[in-house]
Protein backbone atom coordinates (compact mmCIF):
# COMPACT_ATOMS: atom_id res chain seq x y z
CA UNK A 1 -123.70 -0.21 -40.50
CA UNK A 2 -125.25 2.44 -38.49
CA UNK A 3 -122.87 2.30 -35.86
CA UNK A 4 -119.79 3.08 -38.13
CA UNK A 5 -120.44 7.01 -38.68
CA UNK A 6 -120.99 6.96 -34.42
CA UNK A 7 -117.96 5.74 -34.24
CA UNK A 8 -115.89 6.92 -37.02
CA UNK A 9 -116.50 10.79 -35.92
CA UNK A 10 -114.61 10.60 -33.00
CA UNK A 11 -111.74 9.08 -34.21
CA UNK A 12 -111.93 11.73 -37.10
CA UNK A 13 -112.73 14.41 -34.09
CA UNK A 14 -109.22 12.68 -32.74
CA UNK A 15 -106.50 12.93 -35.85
CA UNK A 16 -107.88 16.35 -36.19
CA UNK A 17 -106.83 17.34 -32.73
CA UNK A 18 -103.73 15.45 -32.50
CA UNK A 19 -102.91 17.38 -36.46
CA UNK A 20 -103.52 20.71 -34.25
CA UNK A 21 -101.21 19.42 -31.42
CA UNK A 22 -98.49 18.52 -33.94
CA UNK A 23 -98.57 21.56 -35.41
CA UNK A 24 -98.25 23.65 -32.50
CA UNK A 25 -95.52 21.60 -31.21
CA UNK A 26 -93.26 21.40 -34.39
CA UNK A 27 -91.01 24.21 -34.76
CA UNK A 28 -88.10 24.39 -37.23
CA UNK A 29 -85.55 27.42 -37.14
CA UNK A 30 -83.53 27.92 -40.00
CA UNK A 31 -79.72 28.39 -40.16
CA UNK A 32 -78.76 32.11 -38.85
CA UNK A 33 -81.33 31.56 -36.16
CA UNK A 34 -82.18 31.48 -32.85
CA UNK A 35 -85.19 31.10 -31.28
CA UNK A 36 -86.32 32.57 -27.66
CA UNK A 37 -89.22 29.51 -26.05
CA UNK A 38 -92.02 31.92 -24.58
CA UNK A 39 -93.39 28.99 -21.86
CA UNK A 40 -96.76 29.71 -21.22
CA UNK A 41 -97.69 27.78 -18.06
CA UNK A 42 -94.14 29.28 -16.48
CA UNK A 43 -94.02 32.70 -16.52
CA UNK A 44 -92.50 33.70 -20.51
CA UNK A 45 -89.13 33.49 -21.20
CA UNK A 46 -86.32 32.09 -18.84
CA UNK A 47 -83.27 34.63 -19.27
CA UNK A 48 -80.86 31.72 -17.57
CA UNK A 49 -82.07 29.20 -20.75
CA UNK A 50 -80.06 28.47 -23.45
CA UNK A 51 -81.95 29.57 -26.80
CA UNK A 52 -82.96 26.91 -29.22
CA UNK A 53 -80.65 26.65 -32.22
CA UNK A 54 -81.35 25.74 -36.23
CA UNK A 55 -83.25 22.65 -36.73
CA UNK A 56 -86.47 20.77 -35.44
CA UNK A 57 -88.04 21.19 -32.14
CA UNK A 58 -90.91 19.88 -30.70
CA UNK A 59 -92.30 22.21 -27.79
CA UNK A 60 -95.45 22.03 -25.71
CA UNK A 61 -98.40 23.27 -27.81
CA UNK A 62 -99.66 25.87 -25.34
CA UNK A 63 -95.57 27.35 -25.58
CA UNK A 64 -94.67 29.32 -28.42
CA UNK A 65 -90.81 30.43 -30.14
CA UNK A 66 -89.80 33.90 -30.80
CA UNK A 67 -87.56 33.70 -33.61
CA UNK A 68 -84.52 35.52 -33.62
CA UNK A 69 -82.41 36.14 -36.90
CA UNK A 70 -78.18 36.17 -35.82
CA UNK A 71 -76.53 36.48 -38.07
CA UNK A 72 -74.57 39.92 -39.38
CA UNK A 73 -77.57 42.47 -40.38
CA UNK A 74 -77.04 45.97 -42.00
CA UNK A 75 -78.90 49.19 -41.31
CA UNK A 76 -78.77 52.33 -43.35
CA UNK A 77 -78.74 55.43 -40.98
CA UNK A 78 -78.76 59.12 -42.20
CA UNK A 79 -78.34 61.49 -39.31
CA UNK A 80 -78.37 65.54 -39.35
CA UNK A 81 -75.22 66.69 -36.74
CA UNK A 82 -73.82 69.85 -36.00
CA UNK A 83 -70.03 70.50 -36.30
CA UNK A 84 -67.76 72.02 -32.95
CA UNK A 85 -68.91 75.55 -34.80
CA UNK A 86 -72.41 74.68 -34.99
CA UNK A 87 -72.76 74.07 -38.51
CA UNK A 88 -75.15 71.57 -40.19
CA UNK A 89 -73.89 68.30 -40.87
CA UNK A 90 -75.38 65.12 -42.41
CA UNK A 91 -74.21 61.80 -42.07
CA UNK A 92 -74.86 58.78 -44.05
CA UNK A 93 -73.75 55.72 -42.46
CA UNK A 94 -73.92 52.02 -41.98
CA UNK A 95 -74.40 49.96 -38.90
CA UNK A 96 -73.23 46.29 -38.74
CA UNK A 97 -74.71 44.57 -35.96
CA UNK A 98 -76.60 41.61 -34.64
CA UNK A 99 -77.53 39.88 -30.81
CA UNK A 100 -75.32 38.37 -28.17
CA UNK A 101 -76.73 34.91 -29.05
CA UNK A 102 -75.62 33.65 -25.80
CA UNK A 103 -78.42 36.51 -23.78
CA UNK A 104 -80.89 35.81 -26.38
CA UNK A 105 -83.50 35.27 -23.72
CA UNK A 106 -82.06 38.50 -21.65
CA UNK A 107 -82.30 40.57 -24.78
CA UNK A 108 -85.98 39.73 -25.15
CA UNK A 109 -86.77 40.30 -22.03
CA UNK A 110 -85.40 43.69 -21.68
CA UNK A 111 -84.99 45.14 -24.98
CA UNK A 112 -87.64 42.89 -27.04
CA UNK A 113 -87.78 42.24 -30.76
CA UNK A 114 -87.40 45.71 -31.79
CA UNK A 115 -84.18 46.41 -29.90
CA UNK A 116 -83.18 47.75 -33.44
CA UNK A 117 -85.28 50.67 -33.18
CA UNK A 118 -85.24 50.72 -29.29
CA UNK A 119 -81.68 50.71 -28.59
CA UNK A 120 -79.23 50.54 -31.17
CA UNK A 121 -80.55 53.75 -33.55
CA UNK A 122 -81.20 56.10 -30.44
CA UNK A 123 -77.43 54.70 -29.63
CA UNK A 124 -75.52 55.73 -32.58
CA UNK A 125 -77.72 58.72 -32.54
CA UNK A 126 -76.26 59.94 -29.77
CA UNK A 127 -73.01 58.77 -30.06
CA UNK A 128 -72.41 60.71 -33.77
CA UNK A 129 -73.95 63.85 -32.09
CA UNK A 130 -70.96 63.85 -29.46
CA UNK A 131 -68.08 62.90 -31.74
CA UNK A 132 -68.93 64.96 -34.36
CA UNK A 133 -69.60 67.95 -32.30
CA UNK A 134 -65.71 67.72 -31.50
CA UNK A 135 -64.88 68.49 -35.07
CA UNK A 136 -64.85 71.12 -37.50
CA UNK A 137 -66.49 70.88 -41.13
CA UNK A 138 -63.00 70.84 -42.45
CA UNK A 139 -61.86 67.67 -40.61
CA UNK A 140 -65.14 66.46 -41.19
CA UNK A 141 -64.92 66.82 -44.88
CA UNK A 142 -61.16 65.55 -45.44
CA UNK A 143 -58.60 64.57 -42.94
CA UNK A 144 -60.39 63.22 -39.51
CA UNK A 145 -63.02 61.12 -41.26
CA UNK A 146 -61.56 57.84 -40.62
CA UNK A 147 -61.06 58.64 -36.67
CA UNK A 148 -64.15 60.06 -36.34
CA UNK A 149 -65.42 56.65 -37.94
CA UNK A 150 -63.80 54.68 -35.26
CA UNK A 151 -65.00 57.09 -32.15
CA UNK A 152 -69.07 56.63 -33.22
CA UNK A 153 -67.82 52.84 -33.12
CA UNK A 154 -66.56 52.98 -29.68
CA UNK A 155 -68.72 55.24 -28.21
CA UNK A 156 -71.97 53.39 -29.59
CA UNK A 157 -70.40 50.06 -28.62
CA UNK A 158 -70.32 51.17 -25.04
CA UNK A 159 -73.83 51.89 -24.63
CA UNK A 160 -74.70 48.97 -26.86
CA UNK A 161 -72.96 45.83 -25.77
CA UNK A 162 -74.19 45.83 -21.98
CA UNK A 163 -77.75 45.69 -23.25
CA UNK A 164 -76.88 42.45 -25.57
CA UNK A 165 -76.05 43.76 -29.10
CA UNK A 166 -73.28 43.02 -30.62
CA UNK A 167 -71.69 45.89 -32.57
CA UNK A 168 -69.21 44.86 -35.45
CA UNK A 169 -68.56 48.03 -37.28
CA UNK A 170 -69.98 51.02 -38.39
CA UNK A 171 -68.77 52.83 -41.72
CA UNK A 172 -69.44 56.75 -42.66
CA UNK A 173 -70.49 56.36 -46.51
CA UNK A 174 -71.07 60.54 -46.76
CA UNK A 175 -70.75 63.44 -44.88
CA UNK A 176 -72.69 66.08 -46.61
CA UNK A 177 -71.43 70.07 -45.67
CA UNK A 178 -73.77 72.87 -46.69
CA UNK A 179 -72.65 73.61 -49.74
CA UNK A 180 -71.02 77.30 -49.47
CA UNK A 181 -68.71 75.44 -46.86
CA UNK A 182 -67.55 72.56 -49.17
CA UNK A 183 -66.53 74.66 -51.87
CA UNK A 184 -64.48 76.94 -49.14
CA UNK A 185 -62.89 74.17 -47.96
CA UNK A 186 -62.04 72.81 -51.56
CA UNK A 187 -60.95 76.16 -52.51
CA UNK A 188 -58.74 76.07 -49.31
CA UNK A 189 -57.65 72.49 -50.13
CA UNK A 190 -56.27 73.38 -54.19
CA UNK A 191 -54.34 76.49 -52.32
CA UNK A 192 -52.65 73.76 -49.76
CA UNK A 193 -51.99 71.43 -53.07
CA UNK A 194 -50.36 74.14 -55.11
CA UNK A 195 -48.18 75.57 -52.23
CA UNK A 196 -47.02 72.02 -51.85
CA UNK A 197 -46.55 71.81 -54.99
CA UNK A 198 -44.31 75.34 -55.45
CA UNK A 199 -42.75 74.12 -51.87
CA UNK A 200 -42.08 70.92 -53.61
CA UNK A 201 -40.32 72.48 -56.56
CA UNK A 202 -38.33 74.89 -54.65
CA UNK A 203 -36.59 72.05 -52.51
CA UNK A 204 -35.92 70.25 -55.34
CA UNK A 205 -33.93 72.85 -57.24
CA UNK A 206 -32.03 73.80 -53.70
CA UNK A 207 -31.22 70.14 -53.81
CA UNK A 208 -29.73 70.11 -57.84
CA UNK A 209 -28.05 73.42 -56.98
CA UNK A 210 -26.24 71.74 -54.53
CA UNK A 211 -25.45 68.93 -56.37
CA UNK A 212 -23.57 71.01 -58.88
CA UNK A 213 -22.10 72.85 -56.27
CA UNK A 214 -20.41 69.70 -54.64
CA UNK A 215 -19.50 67.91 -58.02
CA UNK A 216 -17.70 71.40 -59.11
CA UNK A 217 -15.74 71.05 -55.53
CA UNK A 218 -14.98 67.64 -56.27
CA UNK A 219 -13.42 68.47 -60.24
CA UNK A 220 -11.91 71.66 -58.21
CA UNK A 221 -10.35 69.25 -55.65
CA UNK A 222 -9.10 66.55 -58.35
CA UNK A 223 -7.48 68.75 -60.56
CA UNK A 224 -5.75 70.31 -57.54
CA UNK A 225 -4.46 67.11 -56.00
CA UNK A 226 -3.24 66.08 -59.93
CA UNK A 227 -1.72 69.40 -60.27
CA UNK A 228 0.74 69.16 -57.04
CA UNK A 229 1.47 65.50 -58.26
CA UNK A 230 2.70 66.50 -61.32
CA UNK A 231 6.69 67.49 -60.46
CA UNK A 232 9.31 68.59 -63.18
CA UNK A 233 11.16 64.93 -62.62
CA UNK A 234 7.43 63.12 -63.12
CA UNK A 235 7.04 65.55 -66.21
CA UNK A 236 10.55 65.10 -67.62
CA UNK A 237 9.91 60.67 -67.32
CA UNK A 238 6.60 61.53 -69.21
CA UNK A 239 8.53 63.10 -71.90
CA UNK A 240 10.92 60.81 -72.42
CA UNK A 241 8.70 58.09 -72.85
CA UNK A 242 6.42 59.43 -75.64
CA UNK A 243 10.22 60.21 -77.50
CA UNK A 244 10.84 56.71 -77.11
CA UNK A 245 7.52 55.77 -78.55
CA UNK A 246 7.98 58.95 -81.32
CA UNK A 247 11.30 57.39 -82.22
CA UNK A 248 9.69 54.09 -82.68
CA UNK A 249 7.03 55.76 -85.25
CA UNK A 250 7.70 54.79 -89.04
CA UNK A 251 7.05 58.57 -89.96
CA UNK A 252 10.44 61.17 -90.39
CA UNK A 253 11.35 63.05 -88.42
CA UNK A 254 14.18 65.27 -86.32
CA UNK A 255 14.39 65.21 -82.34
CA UNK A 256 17.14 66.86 -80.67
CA UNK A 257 17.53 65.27 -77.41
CA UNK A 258 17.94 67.79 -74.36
CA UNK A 259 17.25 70.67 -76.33
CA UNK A 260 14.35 71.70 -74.75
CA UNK A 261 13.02 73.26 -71.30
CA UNK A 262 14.16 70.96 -68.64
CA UNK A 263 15.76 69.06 -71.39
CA UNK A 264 12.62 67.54 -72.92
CA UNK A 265 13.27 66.52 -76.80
CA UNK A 266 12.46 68.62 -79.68
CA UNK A 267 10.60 67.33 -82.67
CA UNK A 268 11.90 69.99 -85.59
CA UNK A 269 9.27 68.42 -88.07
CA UNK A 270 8.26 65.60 -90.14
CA UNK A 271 9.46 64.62 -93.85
């Protein structure tokens, strides 16, 4: 009986160790993840190895995972620019990114786990500062937006993508003016609307003038081509028919035939 507690505490010593062991050597990454194997024993991370996908893994217990989320991630940036004229200009955009899963271990190595912060921010930073420094509030504010959208994208994907980030888009949500200059350049904007407007209204009473014009040629030419079609002969056949029909009519009355100019009838009266 006494030997039982001798021997039991090992064993008990034993589970507990091999519970440790387990539990540094189980790793599960979930879905959208990656995970980087830090190997202990062989100098950190291997930048040629593949990274460990979602699921169960059982590692060495003196190695360790750095978990890497890739799927799409957002980040709010608001920047303060200045415009071609030197203007202050504030930005509000958003940045969708996330690592080059395939230079997972590269990325780590290099960049780290706050690449966000370390390279992609100072990035698109730098990048907006350029672009927009081409521009003037006004194309800021209305027309360029959407091209000056899709130079930050370029630009920042440039310096990004060599250093293992994957850029997918970045969209301009505001661009705030000072406000003395936004309400010039809406001012400016309702004066281009309503000469567009009167433009608008002139050309299309130059264009119904001219329609009347044309359809008063046409009448004109019509009633001069009837007019030289009409000969005494085609006259005279005219006339006789309608005396034919007349004569035909139940109603009295006298027509003396050949009586008239180029002997077309005469109807006297009726009775």
């Amino acid at each position: 009986m006494e030997k039982l507690p001798k021997i039991g505490l090992p064993i008990l010593i034993g589970v507990v160790l091999l519970i440790i062991v387990l539990a540094k050597s189980a790793v599960t990454l979930d879905s959208g993840h990656a995970g980087v194997l830090y190997e202990t024993l062989s100098g950190g991370v291997d930048p040629e190895k593949a990274p460990l996908g979602p699921g169960f893994h059982v590692i060495a217990p003196w190695n360790r995972v750095i978990d890497y989320e890739t799927r799409q991630q957002e980040v709010a940036e608001k920047m303060a620019v200045l415009s071609s004229n030197g203007l202050d200009i504030k930005l509000d955009a958003s940045i969708l990114y996330q690592p080059d899963v395939k230079s997972l271990g590269k990325l780590h190595n290099q960049k780290g786990e706050d690449y966000l912060s370390r390279v992609l921010q100072p990035a698109i930073r730098s990048a907006a500062r350029s672009v927009v420094g081409r521009y003037t509030p006004e194309q800021l504010y209305s027309s360029k937006r959407d091209a000056i959208q899709e130079e930050i994208f370029e630009e920042t994907k440039k310096i990004v993508e060599p250093q293992f980030i994957q850029l997918n888009d970045i969209l301009i949500r505001d661009v705030t003016l000072p406000s003395t200059i936004k309400e010039a350049i809406e001012r400016k904007l309702k004066q281009e609307q309503e000469s567009l407007e009167y433009e608008f209204r002139l050309e299309s009473a130059r264009k119904e003038a001219e329609k009347v014009i044309i359809e008063a040629k046409g009448k004109a030419e019509s009633n001069r081509i009837l007019s030289a079609s009409l000969t005494d002969k085609i006259l005279q056949d005219k006339g006789i028919e309608a005396t034919v029909k007349l004569s035909e009519s139940p109603n009295s009355k006298t027509i003396i035939i050949g009586s008239g100019d180029s002997g077309l009838p005469i109807i006297l009266g009726n009775q």
